[in-house]
PDB file of N, CA and C in Angstrom:
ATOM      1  N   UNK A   1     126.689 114.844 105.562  1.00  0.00           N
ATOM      2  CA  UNK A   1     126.692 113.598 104.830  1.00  0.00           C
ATOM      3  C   UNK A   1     127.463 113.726 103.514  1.00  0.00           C
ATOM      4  N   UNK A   2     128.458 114.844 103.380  1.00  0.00           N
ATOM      5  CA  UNK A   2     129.477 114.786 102.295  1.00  0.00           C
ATOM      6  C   UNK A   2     130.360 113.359 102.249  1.00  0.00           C
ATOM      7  N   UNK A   3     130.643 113.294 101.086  1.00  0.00           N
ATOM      8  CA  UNK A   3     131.661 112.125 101.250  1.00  0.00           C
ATOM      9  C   UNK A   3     132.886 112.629 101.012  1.00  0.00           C
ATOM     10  N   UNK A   4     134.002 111.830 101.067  1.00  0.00           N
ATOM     11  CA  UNK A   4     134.877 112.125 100.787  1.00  0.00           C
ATOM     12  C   UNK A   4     135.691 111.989  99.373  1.00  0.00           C
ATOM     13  N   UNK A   5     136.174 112.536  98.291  1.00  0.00           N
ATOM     14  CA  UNK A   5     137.064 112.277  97.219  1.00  0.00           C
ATOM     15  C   UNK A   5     138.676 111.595  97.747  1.00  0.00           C
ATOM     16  N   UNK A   6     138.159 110.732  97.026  1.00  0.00           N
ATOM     17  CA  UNK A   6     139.994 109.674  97.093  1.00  0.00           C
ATOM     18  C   UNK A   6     140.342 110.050  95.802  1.00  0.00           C
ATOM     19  N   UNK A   7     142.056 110.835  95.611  1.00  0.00           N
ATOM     20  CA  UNK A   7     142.297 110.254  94.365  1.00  0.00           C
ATOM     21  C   UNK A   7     143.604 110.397  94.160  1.00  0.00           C
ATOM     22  N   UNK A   8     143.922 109.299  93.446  1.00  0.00           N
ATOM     23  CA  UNK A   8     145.394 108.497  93.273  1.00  0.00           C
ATOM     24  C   UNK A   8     146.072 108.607  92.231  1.00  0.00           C
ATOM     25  N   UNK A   9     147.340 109.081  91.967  1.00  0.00           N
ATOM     26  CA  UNK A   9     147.836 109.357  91.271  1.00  0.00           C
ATOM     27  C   UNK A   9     148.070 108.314  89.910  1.00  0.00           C
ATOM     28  N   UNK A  10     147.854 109.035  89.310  1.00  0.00           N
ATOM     29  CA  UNK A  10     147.185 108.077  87.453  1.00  0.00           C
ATOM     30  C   UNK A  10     145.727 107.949  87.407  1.00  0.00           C
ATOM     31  N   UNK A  11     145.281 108.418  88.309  1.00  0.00           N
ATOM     32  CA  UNK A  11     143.109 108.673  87.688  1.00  0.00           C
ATOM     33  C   UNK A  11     143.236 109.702  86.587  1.00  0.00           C
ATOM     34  N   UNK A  12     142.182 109.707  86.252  1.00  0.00           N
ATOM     35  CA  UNK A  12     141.687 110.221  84.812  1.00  0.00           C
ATOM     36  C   UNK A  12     140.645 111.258  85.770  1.00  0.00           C
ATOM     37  N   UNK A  13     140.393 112.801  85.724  1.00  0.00           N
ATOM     38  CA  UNK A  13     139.826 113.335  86.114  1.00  0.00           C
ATOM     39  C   UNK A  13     138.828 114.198  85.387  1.00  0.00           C
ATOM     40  N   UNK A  14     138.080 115.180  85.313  1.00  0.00           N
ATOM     41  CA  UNK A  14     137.589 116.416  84.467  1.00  0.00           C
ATOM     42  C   UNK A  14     137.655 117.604  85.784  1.00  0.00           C
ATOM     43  N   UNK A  15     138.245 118.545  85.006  1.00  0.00           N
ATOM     44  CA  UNK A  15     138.323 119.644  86.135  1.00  0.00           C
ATOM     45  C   UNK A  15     136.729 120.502  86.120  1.00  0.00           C
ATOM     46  N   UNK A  16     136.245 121.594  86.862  1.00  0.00           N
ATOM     47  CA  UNK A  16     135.196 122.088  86.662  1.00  0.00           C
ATOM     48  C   UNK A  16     135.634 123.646  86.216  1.00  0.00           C
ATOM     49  N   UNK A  17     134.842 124.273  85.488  1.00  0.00           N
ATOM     50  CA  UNK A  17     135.096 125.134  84.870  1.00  0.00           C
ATOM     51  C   UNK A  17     134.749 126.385  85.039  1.00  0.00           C
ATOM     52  N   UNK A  18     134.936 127.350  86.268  1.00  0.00           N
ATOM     53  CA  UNK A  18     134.181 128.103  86.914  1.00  0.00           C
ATOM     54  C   UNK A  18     134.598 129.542  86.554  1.00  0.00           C
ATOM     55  N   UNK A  19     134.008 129.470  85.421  1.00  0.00           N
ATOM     56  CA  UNK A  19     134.490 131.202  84.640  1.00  0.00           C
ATOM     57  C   UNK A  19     133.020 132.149  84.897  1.00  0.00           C
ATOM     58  N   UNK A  20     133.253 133.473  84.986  1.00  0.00           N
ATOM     59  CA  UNK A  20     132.258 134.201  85.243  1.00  0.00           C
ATOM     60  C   UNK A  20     130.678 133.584  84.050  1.00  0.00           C
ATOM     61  N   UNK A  21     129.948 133.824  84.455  1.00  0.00           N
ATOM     62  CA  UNK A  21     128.904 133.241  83.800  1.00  0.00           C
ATOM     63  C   UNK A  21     127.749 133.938  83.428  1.00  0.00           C
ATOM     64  N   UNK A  22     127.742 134.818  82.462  1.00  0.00           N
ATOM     65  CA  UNK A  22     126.755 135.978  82.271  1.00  0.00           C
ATOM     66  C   UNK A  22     125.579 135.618  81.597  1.00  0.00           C
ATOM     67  N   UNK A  23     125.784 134.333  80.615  1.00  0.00           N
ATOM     68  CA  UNK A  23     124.661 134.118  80.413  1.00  0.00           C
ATOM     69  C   UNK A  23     124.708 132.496  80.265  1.00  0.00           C
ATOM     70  N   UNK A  24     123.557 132.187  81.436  1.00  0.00           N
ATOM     71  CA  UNK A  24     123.484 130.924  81.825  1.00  0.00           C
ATOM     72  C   UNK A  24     122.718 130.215  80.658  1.00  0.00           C
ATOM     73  N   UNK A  25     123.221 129.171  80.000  1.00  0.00           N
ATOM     74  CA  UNK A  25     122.738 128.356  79.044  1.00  0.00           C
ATOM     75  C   UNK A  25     122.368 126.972  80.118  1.00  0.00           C
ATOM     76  N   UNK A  26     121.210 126.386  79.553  1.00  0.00           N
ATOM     77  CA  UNK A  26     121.004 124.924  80.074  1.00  0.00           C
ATOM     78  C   UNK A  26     121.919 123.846  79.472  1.00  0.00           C
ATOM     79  N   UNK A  27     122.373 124.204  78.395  1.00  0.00           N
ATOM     80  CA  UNK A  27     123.625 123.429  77.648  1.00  0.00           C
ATOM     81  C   UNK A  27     124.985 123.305  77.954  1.00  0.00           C
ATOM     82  N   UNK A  28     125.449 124.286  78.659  1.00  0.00           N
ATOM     83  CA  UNK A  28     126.632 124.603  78.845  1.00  0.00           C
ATOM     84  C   UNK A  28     127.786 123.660  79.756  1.00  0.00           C
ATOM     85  N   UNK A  29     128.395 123.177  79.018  1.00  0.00           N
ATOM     86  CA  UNK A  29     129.355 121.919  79.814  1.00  0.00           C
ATOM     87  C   UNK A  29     130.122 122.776  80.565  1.00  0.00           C
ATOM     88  N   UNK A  30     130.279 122.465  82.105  1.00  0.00           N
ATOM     89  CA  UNK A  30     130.996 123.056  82.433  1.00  0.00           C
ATOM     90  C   UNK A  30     132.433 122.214  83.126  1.00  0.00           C
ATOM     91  N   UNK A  31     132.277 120.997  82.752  1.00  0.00           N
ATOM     92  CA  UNK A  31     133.458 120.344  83.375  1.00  0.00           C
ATOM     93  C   UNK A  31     134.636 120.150  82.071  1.00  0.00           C
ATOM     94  N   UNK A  32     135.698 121.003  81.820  1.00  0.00           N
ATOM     95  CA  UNK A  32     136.615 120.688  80.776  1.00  0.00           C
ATOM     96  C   UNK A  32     137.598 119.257  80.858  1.00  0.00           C
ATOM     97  N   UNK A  33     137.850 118.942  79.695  1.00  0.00           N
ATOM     98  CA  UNK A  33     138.984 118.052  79.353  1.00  0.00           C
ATOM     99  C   UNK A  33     139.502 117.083  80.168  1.00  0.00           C
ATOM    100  N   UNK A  34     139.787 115.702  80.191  1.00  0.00           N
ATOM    101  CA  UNK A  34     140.280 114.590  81.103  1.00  0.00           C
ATOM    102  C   UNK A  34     141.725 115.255  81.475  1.00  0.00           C
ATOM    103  N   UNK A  35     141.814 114.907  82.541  1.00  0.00           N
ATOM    104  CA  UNK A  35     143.260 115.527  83.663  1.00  0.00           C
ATOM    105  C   UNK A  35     144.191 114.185  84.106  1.00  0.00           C
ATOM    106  N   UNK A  36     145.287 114.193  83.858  1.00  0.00           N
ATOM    107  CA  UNK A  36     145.676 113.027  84.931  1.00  0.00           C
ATOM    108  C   UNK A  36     146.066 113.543  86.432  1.00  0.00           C
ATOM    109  N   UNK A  37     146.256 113.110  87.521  1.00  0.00           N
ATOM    110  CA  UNK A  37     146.452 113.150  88.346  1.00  0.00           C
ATOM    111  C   UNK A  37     147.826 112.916  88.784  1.00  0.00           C
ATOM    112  N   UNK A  38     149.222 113.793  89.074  1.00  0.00           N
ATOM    113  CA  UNK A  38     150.172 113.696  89.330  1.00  0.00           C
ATOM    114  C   UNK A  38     150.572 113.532  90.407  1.00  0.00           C
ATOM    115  N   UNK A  39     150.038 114.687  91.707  1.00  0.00           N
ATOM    116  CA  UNK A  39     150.443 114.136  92.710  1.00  0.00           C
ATOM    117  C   UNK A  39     149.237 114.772  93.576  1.00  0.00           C
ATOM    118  N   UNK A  40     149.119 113.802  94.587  1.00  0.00           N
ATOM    119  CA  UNK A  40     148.086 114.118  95.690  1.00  0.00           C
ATOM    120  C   UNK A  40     148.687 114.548  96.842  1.00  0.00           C
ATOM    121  N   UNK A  41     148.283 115.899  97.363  1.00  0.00           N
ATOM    122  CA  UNK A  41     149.006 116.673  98.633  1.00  0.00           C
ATOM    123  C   UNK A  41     147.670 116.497  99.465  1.00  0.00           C
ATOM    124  N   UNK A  42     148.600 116.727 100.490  1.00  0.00           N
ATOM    125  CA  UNK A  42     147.558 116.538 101.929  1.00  0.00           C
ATOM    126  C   UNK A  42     146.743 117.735 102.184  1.00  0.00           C
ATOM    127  N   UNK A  43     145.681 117.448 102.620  1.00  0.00           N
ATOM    128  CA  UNK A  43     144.498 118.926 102.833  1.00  0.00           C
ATOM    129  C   UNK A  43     143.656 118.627 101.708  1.00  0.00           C
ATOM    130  N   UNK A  44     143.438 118.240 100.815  1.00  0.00           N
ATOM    131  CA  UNK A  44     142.408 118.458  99.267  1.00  0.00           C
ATOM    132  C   UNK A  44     143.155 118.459  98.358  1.00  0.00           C
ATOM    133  N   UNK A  45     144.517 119.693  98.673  1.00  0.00           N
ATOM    134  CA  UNK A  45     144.840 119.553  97.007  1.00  0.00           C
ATOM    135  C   UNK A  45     145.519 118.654  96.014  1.00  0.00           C
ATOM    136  N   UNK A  46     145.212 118.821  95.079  1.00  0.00           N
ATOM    137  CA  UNK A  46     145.738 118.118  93.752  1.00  0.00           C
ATOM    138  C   UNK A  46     146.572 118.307  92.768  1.00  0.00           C
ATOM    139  N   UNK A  47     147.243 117.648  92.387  1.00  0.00           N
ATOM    140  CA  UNK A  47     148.146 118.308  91.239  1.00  0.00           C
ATOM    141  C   UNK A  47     147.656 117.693  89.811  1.00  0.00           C
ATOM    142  N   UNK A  48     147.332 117.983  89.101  1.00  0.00           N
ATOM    143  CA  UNK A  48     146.993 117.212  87.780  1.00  0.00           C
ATOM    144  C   UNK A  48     147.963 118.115  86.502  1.00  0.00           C
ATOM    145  N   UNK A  49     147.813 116.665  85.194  1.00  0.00           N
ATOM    146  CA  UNK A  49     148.573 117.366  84.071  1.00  0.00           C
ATOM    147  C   UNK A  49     147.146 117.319  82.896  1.00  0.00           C
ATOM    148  N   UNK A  50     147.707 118.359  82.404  1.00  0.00           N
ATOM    149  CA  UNK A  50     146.727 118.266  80.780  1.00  0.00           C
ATOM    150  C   UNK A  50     147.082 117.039  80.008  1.00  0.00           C
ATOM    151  N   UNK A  51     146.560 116.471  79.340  1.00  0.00           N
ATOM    152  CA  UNK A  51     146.555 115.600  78.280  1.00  0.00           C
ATOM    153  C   UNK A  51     146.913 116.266  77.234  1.00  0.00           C
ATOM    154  N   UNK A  52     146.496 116.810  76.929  1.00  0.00           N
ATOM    155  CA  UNK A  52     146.751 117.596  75.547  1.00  0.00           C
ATOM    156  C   UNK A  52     148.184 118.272  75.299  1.00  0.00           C
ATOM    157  N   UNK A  53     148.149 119.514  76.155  1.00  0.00           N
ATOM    158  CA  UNK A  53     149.575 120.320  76.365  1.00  0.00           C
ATOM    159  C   UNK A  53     150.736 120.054  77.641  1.00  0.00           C
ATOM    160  N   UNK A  54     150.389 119.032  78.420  1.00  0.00           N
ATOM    161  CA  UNK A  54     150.979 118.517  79.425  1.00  0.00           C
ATOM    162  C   UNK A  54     151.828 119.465  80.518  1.00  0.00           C
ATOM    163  N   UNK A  55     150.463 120.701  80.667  1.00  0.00           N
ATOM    164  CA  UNK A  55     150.977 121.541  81.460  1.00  0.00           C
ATOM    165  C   UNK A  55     150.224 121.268  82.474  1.00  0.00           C
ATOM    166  N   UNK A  56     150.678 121.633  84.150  1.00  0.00           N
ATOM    167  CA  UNK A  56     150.603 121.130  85.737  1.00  0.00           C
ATOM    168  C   UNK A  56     149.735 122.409  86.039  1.00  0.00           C
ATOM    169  N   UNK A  57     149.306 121.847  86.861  1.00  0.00           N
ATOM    170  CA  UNK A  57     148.168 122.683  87.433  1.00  0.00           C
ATOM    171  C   UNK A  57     147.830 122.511  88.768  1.00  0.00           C
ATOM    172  N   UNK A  58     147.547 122.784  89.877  1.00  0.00           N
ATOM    173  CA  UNK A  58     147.616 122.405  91.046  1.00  0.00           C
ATOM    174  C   UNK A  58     146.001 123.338  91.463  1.00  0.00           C
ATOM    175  N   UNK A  59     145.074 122.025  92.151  1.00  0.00           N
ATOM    176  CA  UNK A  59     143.994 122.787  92.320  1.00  0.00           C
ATOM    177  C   UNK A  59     143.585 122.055  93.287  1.00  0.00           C
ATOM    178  N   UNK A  60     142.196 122.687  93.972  1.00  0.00           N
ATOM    179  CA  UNK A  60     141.234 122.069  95.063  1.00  0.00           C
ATOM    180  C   UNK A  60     141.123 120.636  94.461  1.00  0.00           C
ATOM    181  N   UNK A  61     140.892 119.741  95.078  1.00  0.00           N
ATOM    182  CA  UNK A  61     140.239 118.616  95.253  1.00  0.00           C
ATOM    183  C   UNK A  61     138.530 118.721  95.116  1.00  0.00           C
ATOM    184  N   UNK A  62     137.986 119.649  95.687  1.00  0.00           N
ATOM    185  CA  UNK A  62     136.316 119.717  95.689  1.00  0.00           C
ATOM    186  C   UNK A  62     135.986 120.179  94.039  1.00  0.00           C
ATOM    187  N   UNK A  63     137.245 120.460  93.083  1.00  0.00           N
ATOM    188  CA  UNK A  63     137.055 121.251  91.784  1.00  0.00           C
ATOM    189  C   UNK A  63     136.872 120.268  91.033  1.00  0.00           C
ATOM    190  N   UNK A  64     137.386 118.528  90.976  1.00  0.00           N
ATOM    191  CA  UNK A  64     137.560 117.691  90.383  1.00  0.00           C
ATOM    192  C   UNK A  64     136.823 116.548  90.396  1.00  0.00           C
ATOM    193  N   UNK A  65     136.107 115.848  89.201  1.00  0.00           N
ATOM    194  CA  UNK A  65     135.556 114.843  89.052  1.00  0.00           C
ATOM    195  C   UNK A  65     136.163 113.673  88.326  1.00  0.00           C
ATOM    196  N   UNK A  66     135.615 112.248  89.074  1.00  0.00           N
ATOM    197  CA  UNK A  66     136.616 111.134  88.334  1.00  0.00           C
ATOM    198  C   UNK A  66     135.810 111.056  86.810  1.00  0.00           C
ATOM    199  N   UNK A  67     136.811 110.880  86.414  1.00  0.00           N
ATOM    200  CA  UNK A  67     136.495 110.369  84.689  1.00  0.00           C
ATOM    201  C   UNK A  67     136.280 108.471  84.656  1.00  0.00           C
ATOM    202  N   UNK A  68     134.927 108.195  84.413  1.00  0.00           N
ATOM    203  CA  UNK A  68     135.017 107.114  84.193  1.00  0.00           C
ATOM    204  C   UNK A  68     135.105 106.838  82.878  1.00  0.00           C
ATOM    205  N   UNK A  69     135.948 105.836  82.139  1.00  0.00           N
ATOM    206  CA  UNK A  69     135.933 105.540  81.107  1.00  0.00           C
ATOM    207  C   UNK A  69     135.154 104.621  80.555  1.00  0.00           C
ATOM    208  N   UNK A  70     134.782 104.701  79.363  1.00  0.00           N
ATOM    209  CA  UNK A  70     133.216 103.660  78.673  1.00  0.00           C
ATOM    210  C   UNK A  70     134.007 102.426  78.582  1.00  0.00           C
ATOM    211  N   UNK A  71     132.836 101.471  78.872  1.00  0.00           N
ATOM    212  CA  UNK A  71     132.762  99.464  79.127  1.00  0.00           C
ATOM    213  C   UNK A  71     133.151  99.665  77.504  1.00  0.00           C
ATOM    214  N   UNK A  72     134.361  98.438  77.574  1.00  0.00           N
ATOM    215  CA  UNK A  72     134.579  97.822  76.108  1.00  0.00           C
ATOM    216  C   UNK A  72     134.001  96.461  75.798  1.00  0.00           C
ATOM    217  N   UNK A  73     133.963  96.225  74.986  1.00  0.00           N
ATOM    218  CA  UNK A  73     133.050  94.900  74.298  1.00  0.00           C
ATOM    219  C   UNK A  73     133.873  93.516  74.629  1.00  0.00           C
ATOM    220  N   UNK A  74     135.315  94.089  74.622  1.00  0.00           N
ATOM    221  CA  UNK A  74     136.445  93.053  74.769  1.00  0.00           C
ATOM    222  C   UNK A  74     136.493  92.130  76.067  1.00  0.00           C
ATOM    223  N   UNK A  75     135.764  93.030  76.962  1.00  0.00           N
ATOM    224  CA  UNK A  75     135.879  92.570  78.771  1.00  0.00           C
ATOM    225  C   UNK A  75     134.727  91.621  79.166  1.00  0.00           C
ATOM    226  N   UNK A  76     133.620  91.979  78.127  1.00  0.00           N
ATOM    227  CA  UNK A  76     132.603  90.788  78.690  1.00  0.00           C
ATOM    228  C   UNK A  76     132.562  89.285  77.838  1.00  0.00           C
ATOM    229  N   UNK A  77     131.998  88.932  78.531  1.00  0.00           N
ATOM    230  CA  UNK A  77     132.028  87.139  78.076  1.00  0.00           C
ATOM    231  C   UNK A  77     130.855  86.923  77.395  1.00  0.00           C
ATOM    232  N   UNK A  78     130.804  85.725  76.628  1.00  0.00           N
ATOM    233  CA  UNK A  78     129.860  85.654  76.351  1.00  0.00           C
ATOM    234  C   UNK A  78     129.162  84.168  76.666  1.00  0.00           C
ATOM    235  N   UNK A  79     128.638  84.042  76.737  1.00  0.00           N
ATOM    236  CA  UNK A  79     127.940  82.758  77.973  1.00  0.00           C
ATOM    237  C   UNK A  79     126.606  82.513  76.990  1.00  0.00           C
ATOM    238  N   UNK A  80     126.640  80.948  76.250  1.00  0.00           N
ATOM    239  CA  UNK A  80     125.506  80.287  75.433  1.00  0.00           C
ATOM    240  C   UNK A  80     124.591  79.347  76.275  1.00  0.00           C
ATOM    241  N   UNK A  81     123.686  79.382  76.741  1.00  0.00           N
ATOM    242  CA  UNK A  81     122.755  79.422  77.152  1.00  0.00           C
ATOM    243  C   UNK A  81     122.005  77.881  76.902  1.00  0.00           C
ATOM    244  N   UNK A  82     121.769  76.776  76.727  1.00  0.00           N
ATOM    245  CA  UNK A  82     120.953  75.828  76.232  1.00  0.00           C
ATOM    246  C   UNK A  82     119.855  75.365  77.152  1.00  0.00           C
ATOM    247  N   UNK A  83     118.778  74.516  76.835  1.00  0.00           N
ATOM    248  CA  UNK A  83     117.736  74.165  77.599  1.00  0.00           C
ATOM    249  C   UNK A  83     118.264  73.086  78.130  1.00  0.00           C
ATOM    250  N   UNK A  84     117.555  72.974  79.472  1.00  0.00           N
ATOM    251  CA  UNK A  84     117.861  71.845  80.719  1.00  0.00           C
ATOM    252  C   UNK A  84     117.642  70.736  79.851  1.00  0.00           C
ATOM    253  N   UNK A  85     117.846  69.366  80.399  1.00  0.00           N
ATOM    254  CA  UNK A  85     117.527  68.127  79.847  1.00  0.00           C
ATOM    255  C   UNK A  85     117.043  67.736  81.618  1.00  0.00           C
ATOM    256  N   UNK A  86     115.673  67.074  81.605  1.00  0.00           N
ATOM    257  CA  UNK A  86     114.700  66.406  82.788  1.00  0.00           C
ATOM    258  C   UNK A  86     114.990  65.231  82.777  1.00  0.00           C
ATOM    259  N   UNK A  87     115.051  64.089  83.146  1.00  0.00           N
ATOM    260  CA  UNK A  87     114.861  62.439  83.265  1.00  0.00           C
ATOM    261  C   UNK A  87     113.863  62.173  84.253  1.00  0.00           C
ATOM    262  N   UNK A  88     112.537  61.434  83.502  1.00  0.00           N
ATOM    263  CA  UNK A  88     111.899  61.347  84.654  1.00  0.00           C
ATOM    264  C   UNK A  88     111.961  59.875  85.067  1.00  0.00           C
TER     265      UNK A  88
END
């Protein structure tokens, strides 16, 4: 019951960060830095760029999570509300 990862070139990703791990903290982030997604190859893998230093990287697909980006204030509406009027 795995699903499958779709992902399209220009997603926003976080890679996972799988360095030896000697001492396990409950704190410890292990998914680094938003990735873009350059090109998608067939089989899993992925190609993504850094944001930062805009160096390529080519990795598993099962290594990568989508980055959702936070709701802006700008996108919702705002909708005023008044009481019914009855006629009887």
């Amino acid at each position: 019951m795995i699903t499958r990862k779709e992902y399209h070139v220009g997603d926003k990703v976080f890679l996972y960060h799988s360095c030896l791990k000697l001492f396990p903290g409950k704190l410890r982030f292990c998914w680094i830095e938003p990735f873009i997604v350059s090109n998608v190859f067939p089989y899993g893998a992925v190609e993504i760029t850094s944001l930062e230093t805009n160096k390529v990287h080519k990795v598993n697909g099962h290594r990568l999570k989508t980055f959702y980006e936070r709701w802006t204030t700008e996108l919702t509406a705002f909708v005023e509300l008044t009481e019914p009027i009855y006629e009887a």
